[in-house]
Protein backbone atom coordinates (compact mmCIF):
# COMPACT_ATOMS: atom_id res chain seq x y z
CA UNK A 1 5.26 -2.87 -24.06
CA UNK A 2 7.65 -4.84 -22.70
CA UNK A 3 6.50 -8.29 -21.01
CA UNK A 4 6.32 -8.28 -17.21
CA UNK A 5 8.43 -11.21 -15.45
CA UNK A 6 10.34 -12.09 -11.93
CA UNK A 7 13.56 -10.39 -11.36
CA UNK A 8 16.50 -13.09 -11.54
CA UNK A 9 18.01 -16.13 -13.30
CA UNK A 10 14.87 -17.56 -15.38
CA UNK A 11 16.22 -21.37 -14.14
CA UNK A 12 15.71 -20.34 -10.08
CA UNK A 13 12.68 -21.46 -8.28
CA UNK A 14 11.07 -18.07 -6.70
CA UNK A 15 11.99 -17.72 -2.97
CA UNK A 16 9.43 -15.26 -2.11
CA UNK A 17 6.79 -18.43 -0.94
CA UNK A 18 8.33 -21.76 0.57
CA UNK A 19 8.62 -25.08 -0.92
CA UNK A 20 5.52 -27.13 -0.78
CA UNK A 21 5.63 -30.94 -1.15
CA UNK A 22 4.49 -31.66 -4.24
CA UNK A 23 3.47 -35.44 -3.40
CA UNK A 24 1.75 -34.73 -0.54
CA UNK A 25 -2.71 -35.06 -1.26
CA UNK A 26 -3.78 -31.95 0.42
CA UNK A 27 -0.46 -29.88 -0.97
CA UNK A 28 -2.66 -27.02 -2.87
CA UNK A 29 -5.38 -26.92 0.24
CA UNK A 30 -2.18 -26.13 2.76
CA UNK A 31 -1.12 -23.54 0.11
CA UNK A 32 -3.82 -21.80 -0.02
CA UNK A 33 -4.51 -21.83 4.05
CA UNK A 34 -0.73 -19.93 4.42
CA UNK A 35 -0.56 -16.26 5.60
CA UNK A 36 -0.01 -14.08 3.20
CA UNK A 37 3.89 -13.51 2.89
CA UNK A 38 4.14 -16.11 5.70
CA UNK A 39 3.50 -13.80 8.09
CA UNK A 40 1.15 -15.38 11.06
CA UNK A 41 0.89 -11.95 13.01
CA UNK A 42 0.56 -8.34 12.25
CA UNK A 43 -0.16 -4.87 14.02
CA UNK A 44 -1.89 -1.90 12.10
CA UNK A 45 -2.48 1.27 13.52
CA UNK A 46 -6.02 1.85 14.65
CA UNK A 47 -6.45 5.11 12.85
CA UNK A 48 -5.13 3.87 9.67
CA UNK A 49 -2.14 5.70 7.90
CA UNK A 50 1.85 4.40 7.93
CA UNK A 51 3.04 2.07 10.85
CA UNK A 52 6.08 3.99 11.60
CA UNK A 53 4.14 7.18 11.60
CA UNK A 54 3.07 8.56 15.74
CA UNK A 55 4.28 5.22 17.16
CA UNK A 56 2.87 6.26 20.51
CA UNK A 57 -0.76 5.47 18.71
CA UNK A 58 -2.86 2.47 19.53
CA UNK A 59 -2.10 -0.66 17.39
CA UNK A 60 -4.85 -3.52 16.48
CA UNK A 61 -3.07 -6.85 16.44
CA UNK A 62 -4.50 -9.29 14.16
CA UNK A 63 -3.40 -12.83 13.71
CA UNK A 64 -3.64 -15.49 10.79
CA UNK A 65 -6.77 -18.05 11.37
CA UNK A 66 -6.38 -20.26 8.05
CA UNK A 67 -8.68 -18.10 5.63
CA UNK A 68 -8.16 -14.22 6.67
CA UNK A 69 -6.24 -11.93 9.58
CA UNK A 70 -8.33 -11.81 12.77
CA UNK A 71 -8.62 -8.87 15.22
CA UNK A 72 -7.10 -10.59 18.49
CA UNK A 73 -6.66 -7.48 20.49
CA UNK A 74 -4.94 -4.07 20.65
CA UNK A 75 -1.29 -2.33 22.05
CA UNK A 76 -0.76 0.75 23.28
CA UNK A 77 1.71 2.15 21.15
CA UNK A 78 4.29 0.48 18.27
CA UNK A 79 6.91 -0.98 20.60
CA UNK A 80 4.19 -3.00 22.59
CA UNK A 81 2.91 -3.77 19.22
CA UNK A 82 6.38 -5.54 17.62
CA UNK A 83 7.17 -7.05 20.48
CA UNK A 84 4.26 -8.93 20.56
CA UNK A 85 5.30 -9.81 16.85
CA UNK A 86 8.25 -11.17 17.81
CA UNK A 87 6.84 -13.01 20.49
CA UNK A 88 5.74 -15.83 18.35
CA UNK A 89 8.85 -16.62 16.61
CA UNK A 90 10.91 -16.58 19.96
CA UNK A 91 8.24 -18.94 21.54
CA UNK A 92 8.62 -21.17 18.29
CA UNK A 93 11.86 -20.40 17.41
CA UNK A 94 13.26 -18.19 14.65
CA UNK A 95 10.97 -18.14 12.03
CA UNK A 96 12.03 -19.88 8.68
């Protein structure tokens, strides 16, 4: 079998996780304490199966603490949901 590597140029850094600052002491602690996929905020539906599927359903919103996604409260349906998303990077600014 063939061995398993990154799509691309083999001499490109990977741009699916941000730089980190490689002098910096607690560099591998801040690392490790980023949401998954840099994503701070995320909706699931409360009776599991695919986001996009009956968008009129309840949505639990969970948010990024530093160590795991934590239930922070629910929308009524998918719209209320992303909106509250997007909330956070309009408050902050567009997200990097």
């Amino acid at each position: 079998m063939a061995k398993h590597r990154r799509p691309g140029p083999p001499n490109q850094p990977s741009q699916a996780a941000p730089r980190i600052d490689a002098d910096a002491p607690l560099a591998a602690y801040d690392r490790r304490r980023r949401p998954p996929m840099d994503i701070p905020r995320r909706h699931r539906p409360a009776h599991s199966g695919a986001s996009h599927l009956r968008p009129d359903e309840a949505r639990v919103l969970e948010e990024w603490n530093g160590f795991a996604y934590e239930p922070v409260g629910t929308a009524p349906n998918l719209a209320a949901a992303q909106a509250w998303m997007n909330q956070l990077q309009t408050d902050n600014g567009p997200a990097a």
